[in-house]
Protein backbone atom coordinates (compact mmCIF):
# COMPACT_ATOMS: atom_id res chain seq x y z
CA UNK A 1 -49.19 37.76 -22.86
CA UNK A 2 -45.30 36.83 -22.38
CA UNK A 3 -45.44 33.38 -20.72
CA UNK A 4 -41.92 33.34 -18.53
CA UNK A 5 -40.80 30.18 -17.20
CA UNK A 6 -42.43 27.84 -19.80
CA UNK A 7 -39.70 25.04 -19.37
CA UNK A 8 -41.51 24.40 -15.53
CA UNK A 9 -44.68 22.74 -17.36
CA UNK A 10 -41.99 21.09 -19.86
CA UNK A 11 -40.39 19.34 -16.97
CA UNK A 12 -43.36 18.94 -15.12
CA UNK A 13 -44.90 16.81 -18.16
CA UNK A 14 -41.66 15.25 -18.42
CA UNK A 15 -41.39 14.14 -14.95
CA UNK A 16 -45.05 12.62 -15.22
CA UNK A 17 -43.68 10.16 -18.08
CA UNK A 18 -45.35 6.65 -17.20
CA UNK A 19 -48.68 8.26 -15.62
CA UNK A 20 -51.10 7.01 -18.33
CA UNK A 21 -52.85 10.97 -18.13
CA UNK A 22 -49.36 12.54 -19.02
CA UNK A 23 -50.48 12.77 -22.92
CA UNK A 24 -53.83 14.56 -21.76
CA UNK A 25 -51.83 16.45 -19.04
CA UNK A 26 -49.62 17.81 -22.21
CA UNK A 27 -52.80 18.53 -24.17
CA UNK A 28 -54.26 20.60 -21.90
CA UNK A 29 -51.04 22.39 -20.55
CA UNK A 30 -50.27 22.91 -24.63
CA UNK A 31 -53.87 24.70 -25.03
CA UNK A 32 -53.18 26.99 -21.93
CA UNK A 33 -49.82 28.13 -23.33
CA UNK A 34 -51.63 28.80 -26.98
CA UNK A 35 -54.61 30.82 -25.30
CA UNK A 36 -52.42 32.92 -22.57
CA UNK A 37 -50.24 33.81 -25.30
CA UNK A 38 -52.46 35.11 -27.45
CA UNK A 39 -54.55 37.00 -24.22
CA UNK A 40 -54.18 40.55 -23.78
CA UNK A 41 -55.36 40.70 -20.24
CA UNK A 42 -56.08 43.67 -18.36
CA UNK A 43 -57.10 42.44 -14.98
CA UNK A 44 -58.15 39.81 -12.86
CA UNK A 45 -61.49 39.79 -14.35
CA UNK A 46 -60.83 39.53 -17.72
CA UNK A 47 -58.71 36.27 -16.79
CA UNK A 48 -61.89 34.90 -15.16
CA UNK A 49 -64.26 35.68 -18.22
CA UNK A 50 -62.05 32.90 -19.79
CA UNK A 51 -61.44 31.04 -17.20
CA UNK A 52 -64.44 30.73 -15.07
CA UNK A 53 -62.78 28.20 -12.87
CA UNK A 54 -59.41 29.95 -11.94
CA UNK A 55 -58.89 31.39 -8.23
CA UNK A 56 -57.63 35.13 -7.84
CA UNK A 57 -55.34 34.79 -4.94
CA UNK A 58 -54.39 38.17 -5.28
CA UNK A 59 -54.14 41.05 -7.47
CA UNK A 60 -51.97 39.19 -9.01
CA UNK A 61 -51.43 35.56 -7.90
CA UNK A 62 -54.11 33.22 -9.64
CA UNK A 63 -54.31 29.47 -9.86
CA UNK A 64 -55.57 27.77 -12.57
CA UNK A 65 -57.15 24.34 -12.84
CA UNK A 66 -55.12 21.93 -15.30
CA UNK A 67 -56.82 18.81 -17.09
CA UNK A 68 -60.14 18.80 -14.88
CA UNK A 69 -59.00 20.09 -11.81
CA UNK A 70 -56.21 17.22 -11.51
CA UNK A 71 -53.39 19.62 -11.32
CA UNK A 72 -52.84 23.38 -10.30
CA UNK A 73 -50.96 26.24 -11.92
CA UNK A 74 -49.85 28.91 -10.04
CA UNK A 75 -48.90 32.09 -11.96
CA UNK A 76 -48.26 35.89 -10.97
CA UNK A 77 -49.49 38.31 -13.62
CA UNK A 78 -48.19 41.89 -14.47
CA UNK A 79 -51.03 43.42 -16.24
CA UNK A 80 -49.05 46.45 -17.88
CA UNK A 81 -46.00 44.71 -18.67
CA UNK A 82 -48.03 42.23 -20.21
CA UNK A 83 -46.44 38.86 -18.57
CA UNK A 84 -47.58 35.96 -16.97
CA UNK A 85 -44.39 34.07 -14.48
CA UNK A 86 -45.49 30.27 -14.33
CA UNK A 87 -44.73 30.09 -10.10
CA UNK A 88 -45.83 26.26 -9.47
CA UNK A 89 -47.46 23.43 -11.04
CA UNK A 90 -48.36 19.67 -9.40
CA UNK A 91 -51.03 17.65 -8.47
CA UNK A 92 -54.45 18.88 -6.61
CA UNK A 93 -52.96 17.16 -3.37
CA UNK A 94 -49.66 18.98 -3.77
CA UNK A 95 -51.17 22.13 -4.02
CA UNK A 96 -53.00 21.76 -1.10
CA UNK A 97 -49.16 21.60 0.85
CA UNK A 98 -47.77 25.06 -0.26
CA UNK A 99 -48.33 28.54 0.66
CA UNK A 100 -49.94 29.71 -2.56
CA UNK A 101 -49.20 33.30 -2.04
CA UNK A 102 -45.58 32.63 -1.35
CA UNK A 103 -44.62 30.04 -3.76
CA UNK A 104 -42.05 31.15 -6.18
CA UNK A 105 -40.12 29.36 -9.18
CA UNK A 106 -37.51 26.91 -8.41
CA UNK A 107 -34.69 26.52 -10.89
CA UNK A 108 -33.59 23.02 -10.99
């Protein structure tokens, strides 16, 4: 899959500099980049065989759990163009603030 909109997790790691789980929260955002890449996903199901724990907001909104459910990533998927648009990423609390069908990528 094309991942667009990688630099959002790059400043989102960045911005958690300090937080003693920003190393771990790189980690696992770093092993979600390599797997997504290399997916060829067809559909929402397919993403869940993977991912058992990610939410299918829509046909093609999901939300993915990051480092143990500590933070959320919201992506929209295009299954025949092949491309995955990061949309939001923060904290578990955060997420539970935004309008997960409606959030869309900020530039700073």
């Amino acid at each position: 899959m094309r991942i667009i909109a990688r630099r959002t997790l790059q400043q989102f790691v960045e911005s958690r500099g300090g937080h003693k789980d920003q190393p771990a929260l790189k980690v696992a955002l770093d092993a979600w980049l390599h797997e997504v890449r290399r997916a060829r996903w067809m559909s929402t199901a397919e993403v869940k065989r993977l991912y058992a724990t990610a939410s299918v907001i829509s046909a093609d909104r999901i939300v993915f759990n990051v480092k143990g459910n500590d933070y959320r990533l919201v992506v929209a998927v295009d299954f025949e163009k092949g491309i995955v648009w990061i949309k939001w990423i923060g904290t578990h609390r955060d997420y539970d603030r935004i309008d997960v069908k409606g959030v869309e990528h900020e530039r700073p």
